[in-house]
PDB file of N, CA and C in Angstrom:
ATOM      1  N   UNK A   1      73.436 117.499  64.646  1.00  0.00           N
ATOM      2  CA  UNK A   1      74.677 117.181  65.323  1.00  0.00           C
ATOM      3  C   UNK A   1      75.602 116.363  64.410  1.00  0.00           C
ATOM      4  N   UNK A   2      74.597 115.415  64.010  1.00  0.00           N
ATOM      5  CA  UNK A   2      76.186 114.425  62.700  1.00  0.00           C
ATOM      6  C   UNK A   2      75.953 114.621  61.359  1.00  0.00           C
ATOM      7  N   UNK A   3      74.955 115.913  61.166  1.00  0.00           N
ATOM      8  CA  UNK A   3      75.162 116.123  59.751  1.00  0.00           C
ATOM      9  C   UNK A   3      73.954 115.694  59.010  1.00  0.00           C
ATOM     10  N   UNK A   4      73.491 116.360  58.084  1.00  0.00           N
ATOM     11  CA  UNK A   4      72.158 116.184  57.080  1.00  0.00           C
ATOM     12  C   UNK A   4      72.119 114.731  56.676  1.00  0.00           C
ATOM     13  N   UNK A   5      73.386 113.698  55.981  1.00  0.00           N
ATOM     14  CA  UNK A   5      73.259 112.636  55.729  1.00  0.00           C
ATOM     15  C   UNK A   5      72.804 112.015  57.064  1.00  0.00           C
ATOM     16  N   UNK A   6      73.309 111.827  58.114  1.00  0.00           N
ATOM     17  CA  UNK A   6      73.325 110.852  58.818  1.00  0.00           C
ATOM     18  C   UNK A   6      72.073 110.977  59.395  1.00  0.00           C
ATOM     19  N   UNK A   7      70.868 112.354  59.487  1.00  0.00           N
ATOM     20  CA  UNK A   7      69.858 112.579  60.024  1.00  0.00           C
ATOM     21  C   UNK A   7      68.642 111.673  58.997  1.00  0.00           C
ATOM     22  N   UNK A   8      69.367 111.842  57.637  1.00  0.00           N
ATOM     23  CA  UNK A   8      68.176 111.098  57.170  1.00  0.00           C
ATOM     24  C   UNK A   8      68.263 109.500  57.230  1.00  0.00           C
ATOM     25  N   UNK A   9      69.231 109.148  57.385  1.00  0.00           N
ATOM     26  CA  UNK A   9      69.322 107.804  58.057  1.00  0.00           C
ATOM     27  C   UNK A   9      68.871 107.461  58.965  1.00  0.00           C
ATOM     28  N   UNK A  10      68.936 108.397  60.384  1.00  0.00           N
ATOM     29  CA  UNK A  10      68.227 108.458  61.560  1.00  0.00           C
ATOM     30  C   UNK A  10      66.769 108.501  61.028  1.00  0.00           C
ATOM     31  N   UNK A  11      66.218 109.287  60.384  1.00  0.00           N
ATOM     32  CA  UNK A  11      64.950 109.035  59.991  1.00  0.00           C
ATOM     33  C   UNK A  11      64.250 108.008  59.625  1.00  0.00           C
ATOM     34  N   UNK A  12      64.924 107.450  58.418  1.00  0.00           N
ATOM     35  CA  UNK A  12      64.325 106.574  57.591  1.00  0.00           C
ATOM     36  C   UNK A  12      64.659 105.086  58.444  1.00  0.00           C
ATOM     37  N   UNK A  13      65.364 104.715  58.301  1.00  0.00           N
ATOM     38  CA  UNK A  13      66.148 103.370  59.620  1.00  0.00           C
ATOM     39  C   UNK A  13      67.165 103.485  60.764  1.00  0.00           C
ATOM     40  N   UNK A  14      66.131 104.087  61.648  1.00  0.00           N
ATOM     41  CA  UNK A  14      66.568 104.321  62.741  1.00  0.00           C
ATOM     42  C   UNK A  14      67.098 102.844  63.897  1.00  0.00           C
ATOM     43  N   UNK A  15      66.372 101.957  63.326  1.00  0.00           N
ATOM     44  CA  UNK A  15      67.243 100.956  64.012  1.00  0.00           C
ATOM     45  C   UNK A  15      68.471 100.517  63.543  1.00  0.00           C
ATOM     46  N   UNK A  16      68.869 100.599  62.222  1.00  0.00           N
ATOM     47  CA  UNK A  16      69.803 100.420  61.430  1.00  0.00           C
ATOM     48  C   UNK A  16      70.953 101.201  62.547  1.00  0.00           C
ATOM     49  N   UNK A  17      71.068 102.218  62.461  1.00  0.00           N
ATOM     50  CA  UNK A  17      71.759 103.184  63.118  1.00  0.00           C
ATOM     51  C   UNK A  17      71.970 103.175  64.431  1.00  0.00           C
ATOM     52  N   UNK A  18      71.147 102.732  65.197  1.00  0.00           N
ATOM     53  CA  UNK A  18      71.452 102.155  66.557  1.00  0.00           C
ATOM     54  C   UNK A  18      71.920 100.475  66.837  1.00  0.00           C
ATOM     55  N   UNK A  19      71.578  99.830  65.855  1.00  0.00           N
ATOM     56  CA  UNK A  19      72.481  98.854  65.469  1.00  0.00           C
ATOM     57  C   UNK A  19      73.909  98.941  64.998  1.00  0.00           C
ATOM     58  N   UNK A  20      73.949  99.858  64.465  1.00  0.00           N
ATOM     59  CA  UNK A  20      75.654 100.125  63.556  1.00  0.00           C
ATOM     60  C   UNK A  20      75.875 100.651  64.862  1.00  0.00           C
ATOM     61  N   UNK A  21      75.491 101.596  65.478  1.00  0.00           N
ATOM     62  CA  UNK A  21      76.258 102.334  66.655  1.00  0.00           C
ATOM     63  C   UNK A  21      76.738 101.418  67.602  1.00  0.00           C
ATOM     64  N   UNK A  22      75.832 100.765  67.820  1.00  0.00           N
ATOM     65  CA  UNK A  22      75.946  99.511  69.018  1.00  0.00           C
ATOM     66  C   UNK A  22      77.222  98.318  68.503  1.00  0.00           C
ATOM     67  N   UNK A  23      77.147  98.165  67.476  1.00  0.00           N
ATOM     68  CA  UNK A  23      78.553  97.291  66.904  1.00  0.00           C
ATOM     69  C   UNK A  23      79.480  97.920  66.844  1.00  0.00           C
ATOM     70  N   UNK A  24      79.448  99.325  66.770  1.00  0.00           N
ATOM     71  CA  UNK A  24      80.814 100.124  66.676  1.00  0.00           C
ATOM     72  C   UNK A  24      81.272 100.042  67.911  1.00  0.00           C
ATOM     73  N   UNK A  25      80.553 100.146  68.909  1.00  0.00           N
ATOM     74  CA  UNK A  25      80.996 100.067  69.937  1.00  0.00           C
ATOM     75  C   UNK A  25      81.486  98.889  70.982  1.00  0.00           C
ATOM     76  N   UNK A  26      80.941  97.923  70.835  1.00  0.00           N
ATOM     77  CA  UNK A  26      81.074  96.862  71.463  1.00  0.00           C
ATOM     78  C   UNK A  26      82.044  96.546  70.603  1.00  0.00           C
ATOM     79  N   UNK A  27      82.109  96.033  69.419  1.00  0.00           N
ATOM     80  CA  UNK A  27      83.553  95.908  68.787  1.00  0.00           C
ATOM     81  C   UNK A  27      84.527  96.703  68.452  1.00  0.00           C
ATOM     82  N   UNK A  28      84.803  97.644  69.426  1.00  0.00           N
ATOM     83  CA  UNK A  28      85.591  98.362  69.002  1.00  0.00           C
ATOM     84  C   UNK A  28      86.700  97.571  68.895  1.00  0.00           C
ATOM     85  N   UNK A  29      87.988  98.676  68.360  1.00  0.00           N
ATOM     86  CA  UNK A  29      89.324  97.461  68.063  1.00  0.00           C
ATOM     87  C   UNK A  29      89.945  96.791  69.422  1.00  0.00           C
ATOM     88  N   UNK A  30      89.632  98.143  70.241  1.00  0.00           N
ATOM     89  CA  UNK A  30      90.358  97.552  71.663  1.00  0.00           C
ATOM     90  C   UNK A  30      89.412  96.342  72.254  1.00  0.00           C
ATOM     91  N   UNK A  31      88.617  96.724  71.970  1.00  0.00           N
ATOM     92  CA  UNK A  31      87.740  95.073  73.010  1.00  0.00           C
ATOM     93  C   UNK A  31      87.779  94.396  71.767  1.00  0.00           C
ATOM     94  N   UNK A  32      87.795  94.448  71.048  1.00  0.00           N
ATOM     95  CA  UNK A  32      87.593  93.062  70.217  1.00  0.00           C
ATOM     96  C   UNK A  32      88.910  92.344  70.270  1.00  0.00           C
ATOM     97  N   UNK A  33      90.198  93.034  70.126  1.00  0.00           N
ATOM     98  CA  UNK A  33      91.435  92.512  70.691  1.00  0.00           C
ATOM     99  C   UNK A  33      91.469  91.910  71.977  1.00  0.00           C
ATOM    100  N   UNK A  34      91.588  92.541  73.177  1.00  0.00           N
ATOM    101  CA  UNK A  34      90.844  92.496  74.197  1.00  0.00           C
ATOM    102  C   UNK A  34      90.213  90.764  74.132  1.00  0.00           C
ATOM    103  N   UNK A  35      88.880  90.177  73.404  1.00  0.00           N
ATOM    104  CA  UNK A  35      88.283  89.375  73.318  1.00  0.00           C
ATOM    105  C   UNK A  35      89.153  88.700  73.001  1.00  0.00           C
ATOM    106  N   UNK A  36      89.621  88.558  71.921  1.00  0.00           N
ATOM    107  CA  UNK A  36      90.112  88.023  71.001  1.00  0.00           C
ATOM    108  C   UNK A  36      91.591  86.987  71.937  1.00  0.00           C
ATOM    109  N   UNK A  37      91.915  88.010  72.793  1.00  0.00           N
ATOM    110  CA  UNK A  37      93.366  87.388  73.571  1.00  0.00           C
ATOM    111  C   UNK A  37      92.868  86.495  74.957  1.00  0.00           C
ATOM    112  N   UNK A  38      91.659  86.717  75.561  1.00  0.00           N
ATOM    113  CA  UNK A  38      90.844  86.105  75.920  1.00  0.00           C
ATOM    114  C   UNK A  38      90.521  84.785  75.636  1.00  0.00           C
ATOM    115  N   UNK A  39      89.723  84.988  74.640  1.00  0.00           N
ATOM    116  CA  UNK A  39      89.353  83.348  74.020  1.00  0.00           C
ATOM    117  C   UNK A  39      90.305  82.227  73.472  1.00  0.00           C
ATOM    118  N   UNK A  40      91.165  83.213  72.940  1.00  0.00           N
ATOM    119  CA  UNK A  40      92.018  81.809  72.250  1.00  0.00           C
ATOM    120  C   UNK A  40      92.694  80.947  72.898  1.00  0.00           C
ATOM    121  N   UNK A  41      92.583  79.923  72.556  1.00  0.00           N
ATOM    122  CA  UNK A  41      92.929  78.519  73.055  1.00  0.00           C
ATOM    123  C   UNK A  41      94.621  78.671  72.974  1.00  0.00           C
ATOM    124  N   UNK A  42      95.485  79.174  72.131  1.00  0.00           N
ATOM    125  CA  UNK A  42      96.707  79.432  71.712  1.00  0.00           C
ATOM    126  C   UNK A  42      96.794  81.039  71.951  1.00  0.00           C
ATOM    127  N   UNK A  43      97.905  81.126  72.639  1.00  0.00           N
ATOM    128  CA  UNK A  43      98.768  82.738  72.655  1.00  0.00           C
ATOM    129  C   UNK A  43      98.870  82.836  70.879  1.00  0.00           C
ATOM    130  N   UNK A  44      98.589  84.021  70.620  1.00  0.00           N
ATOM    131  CA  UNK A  44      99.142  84.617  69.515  1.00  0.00           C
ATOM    132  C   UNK A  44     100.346  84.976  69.375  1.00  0.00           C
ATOM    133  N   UNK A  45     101.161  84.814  68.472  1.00  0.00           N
ATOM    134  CA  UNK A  45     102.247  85.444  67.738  1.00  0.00           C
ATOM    135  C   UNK A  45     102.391  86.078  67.017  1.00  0.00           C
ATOM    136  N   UNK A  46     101.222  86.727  66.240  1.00  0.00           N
ATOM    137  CA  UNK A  46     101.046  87.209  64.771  1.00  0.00           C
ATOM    138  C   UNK A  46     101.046  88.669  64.957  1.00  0.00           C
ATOM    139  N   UNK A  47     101.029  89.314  64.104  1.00  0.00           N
ATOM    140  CA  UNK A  47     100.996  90.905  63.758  1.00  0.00           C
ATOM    141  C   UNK A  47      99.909  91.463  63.619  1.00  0.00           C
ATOM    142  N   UNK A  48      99.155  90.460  62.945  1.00  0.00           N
ATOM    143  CA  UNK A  48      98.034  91.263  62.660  1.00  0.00           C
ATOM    144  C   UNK A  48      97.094  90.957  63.971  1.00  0.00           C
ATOM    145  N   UNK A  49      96.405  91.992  63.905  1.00  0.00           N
ATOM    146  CA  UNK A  49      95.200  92.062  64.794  1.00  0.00           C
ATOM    147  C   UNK A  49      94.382  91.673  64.988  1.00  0.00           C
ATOM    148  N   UNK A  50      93.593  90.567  65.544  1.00  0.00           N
ATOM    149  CA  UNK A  50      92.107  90.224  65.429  1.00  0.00           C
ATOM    150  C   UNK A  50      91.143  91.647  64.966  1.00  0.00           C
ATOM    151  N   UNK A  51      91.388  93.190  65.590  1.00  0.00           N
ATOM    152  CA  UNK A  51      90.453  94.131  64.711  1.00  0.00           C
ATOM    153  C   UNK A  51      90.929  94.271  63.583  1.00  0.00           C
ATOM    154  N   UNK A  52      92.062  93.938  63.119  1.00  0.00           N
ATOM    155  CA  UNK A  52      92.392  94.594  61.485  1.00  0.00           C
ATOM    156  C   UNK A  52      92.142  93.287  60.823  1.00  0.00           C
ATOM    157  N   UNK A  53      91.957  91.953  60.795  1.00  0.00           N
ATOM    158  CA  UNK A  53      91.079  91.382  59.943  1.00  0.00           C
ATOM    159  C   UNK A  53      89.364  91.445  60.100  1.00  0.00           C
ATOM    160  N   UNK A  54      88.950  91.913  61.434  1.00  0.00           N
ATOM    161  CA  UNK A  54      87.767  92.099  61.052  1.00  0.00           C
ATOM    162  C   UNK A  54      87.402  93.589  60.325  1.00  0.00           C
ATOM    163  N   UNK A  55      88.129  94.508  60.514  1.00  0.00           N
ATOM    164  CA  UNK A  55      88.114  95.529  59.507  1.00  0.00           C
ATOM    165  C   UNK A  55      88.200  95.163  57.845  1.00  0.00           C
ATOM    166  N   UNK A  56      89.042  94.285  57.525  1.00  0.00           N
ATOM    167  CA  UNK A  56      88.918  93.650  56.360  1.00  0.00           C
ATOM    168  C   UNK A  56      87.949  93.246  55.856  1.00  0.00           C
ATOM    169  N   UNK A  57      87.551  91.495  56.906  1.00  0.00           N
ATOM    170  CA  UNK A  57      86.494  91.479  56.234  1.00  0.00           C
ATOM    171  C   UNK A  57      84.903  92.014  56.229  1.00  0.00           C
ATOM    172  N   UNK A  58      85.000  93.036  57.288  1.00  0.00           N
ATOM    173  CA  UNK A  58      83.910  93.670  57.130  1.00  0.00           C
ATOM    174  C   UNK A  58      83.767  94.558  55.987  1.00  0.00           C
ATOM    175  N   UNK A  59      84.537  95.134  55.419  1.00  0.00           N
ATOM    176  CA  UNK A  59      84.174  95.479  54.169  1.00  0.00           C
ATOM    177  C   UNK A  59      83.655  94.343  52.770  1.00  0.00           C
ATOM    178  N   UNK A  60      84.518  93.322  53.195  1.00  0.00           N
ATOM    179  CA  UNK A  60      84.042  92.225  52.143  1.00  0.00           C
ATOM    180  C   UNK A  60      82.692  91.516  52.111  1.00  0.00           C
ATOM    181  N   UNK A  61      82.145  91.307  53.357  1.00  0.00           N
ATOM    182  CA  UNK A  61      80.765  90.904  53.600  1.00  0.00           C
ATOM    183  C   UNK A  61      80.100  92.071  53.259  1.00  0.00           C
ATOM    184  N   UNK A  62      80.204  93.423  53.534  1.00  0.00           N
ATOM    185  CA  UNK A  62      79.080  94.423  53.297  1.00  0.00           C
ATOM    186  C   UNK A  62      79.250  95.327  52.100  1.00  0.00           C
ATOM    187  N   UNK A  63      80.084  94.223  51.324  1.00  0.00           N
ATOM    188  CA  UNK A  63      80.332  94.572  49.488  1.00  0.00           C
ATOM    189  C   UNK A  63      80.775  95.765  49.408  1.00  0.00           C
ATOM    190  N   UNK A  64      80.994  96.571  50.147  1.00  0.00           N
ATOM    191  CA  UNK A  64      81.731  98.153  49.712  1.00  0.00           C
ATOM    192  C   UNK A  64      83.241  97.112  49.446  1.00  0.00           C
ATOM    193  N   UNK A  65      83.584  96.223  49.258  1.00  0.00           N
ATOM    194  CA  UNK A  65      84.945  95.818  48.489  1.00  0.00           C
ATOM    195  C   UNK A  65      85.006  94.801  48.305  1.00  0.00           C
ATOM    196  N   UNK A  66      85.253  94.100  46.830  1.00  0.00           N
ATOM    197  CA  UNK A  66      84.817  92.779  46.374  1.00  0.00           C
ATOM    198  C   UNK A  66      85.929  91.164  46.813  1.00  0.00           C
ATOM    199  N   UNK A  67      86.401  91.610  47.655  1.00  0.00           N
ATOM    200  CA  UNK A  67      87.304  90.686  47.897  1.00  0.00           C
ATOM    201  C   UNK A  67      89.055  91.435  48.839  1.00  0.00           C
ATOM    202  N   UNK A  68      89.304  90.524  49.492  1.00  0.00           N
ATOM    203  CA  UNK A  68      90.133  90.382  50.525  1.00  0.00           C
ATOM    204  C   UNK A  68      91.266  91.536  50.249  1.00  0.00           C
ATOM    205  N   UNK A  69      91.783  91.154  48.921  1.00  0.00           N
ATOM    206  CA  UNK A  69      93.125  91.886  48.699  1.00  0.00           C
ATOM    207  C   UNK A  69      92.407  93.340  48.243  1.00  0.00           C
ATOM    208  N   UNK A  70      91.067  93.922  47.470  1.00  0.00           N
ATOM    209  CA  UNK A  70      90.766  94.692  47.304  1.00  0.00           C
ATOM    210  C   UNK A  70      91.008  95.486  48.816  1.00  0.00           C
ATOM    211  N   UNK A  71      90.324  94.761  50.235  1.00  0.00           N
ATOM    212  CA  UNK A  71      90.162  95.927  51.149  1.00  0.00           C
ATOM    213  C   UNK A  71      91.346  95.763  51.920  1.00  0.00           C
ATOM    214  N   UNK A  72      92.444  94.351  51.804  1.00  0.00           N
ATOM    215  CA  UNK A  72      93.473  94.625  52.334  1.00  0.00           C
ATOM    216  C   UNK A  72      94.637  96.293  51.425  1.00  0.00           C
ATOM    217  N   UNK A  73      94.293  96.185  50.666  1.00  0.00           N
ATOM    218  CA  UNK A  73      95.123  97.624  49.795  1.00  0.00           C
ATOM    219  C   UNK A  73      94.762  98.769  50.408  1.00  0.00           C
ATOM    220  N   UNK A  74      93.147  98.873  50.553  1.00  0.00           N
ATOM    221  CA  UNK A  74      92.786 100.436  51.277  1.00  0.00           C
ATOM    222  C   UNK A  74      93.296 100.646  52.637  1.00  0.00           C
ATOM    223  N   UNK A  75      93.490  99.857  53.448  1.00  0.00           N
ATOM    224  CA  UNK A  75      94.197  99.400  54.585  1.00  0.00           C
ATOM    225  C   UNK A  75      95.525  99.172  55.051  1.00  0.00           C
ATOM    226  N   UNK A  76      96.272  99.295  53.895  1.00  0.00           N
ATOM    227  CA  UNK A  76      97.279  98.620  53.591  1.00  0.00           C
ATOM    228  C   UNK A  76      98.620  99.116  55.048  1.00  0.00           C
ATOM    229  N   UNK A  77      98.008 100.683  54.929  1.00  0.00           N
ATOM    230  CA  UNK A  77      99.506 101.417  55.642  1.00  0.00           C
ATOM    231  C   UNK A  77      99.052 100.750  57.144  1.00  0.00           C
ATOM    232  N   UNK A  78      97.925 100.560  57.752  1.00  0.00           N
ATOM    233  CA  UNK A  78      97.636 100.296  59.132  1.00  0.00           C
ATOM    234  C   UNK A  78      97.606  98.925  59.630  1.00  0.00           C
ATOM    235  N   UNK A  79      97.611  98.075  58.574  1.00  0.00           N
ATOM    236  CA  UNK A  79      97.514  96.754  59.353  1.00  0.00           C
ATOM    237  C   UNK A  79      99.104  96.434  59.092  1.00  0.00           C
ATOM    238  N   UNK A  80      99.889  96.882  59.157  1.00  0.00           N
ATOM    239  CA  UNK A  80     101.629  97.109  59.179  1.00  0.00           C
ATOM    240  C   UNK A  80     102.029  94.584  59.339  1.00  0.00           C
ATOM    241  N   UNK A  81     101.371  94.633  58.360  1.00  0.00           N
ATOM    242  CA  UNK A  81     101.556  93.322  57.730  1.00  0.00           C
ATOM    243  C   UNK A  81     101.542  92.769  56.603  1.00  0.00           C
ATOM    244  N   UNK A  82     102.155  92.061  55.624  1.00  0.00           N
ATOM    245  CA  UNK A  82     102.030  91.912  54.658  1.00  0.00           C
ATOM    246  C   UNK A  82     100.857  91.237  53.782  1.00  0.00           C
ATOM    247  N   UNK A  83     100.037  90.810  52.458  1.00  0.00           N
ATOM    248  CA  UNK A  83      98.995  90.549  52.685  1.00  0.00           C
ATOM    249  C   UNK A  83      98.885  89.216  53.028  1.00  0.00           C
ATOM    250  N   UNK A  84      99.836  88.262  52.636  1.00  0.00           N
ATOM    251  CA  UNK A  84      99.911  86.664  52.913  1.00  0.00           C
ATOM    252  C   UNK A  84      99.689  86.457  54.566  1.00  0.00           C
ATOM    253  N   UNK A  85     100.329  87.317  55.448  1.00  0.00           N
ATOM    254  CA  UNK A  85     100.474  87.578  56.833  1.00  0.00           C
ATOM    255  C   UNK A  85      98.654  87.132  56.862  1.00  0.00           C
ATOM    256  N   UNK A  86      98.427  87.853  56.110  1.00  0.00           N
ATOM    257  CA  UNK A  86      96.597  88.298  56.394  1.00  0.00           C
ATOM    258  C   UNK A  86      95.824  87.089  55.824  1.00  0.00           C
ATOM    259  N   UNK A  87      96.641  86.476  54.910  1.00  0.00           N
ATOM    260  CA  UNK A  87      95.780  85.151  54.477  1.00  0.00           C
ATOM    261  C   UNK A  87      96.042  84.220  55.551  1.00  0.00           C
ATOM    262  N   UNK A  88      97.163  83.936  55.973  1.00  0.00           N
ATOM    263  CA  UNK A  88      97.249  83.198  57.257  1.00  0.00           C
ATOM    264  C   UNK A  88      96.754  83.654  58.295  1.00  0.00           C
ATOM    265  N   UNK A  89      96.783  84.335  58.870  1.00  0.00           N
ATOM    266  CA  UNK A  89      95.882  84.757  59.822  1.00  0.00           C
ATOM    267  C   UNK A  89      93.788  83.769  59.377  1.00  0.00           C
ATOM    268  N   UNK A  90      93.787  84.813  58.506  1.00  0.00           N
ATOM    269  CA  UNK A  90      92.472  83.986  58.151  1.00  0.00           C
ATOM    270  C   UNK A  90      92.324  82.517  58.070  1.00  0.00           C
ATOM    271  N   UNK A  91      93.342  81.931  57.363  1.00  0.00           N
ATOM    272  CA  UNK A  91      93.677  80.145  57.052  1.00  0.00           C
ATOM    273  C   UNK A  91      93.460  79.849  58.434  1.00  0.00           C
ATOM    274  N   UNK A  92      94.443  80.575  59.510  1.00  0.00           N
ATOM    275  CA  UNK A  92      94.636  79.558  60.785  1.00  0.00           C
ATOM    276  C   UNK A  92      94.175  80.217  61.932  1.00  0.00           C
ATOM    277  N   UNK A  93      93.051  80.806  61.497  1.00  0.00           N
ATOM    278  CA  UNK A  93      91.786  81.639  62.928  1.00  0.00           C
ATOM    279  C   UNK A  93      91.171  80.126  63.866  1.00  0.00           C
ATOM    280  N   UNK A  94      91.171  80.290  65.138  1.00  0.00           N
ATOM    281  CA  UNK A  94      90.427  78.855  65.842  1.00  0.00           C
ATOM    282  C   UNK A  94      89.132  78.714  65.535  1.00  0.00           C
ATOM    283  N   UNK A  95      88.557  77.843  65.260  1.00  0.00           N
ATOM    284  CA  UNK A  95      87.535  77.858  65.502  1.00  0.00           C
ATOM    285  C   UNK A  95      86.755  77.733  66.428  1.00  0.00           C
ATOM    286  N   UNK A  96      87.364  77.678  67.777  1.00  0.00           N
ATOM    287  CA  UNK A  96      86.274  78.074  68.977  1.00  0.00           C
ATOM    288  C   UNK A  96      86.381  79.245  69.178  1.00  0.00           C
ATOM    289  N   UNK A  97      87.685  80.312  68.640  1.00  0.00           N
ATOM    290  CA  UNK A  97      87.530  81.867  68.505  1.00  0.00           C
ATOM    291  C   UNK A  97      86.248  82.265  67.442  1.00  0.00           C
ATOM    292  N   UNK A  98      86.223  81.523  66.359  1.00  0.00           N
ATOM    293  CA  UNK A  98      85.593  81.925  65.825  1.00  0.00           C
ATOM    294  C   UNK A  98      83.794  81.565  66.241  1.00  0.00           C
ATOM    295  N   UNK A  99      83.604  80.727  66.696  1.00  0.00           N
ATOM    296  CA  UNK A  99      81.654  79.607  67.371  1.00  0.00           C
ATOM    297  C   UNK A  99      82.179  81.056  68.464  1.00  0.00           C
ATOM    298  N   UNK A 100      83.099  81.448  69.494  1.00  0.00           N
ATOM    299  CA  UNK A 100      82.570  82.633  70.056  1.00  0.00           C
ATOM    300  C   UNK A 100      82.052  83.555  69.897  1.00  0.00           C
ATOM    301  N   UNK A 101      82.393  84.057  69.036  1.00  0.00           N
ATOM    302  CA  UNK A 101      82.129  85.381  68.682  1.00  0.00           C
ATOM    303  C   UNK A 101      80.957  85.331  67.663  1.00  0.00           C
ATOM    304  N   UNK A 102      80.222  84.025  67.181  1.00  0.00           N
ATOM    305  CA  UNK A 102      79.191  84.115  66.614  1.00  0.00           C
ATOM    306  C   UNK A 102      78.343  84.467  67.628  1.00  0.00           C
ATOM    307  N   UNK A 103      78.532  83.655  69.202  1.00  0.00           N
ATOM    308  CA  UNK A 103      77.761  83.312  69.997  1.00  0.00           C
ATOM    309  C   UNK A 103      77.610  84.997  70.726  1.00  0.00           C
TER     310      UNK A 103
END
């Protein structure tokens, strides 16, 4: 059904894969936005998205891109913000948004 690669993944780490599935889903962009407008202590004003910096830095934690501006570029046309936009955003994330969403 998803193709020879993804079967041998299913094979070999099959929890892997029901883990990735399960984060894809629960974070999707809409609920994680969704969350995101929820928790914060402050209304947002910003452009960018609580999902389009975690799209960011999820590439940066799971090394398919060595740093911020690397995966802000591959991204560049969809997070319709500039990249400083995106450093602030990161600079001035709450931190009880952020102890949530660890939790």
């Amino acid at each position: 059904m998803l193709g020879k690669i993804c079967d041998r993944f299913v094979e070999k780490s099959p929890i892997a894969v029901r883990v990735r599935g399960t984060l894809a889903r629960v974070l999707g962009a809409d609920q994680l936005d969704a969350w995101c407008a929820r928790t914060a202590q402050k209304p947002s004003t910003r452009t960018v998205l609580c999902s389009t910096v975690y799209t960011i830095l999820r590439h940066v934690v799971f090394r398919s891109k060595p740093a911020v501006r690397a995966a802000y570029r591959d991204h560049e046309e969809t997070v319709g913000a500039s990249l400083i936009s995106v450093y602030n955003n990161l600079h001035g994330g709450e931190p009880h948004t952020a102890a949530a969403l660890g939790r």
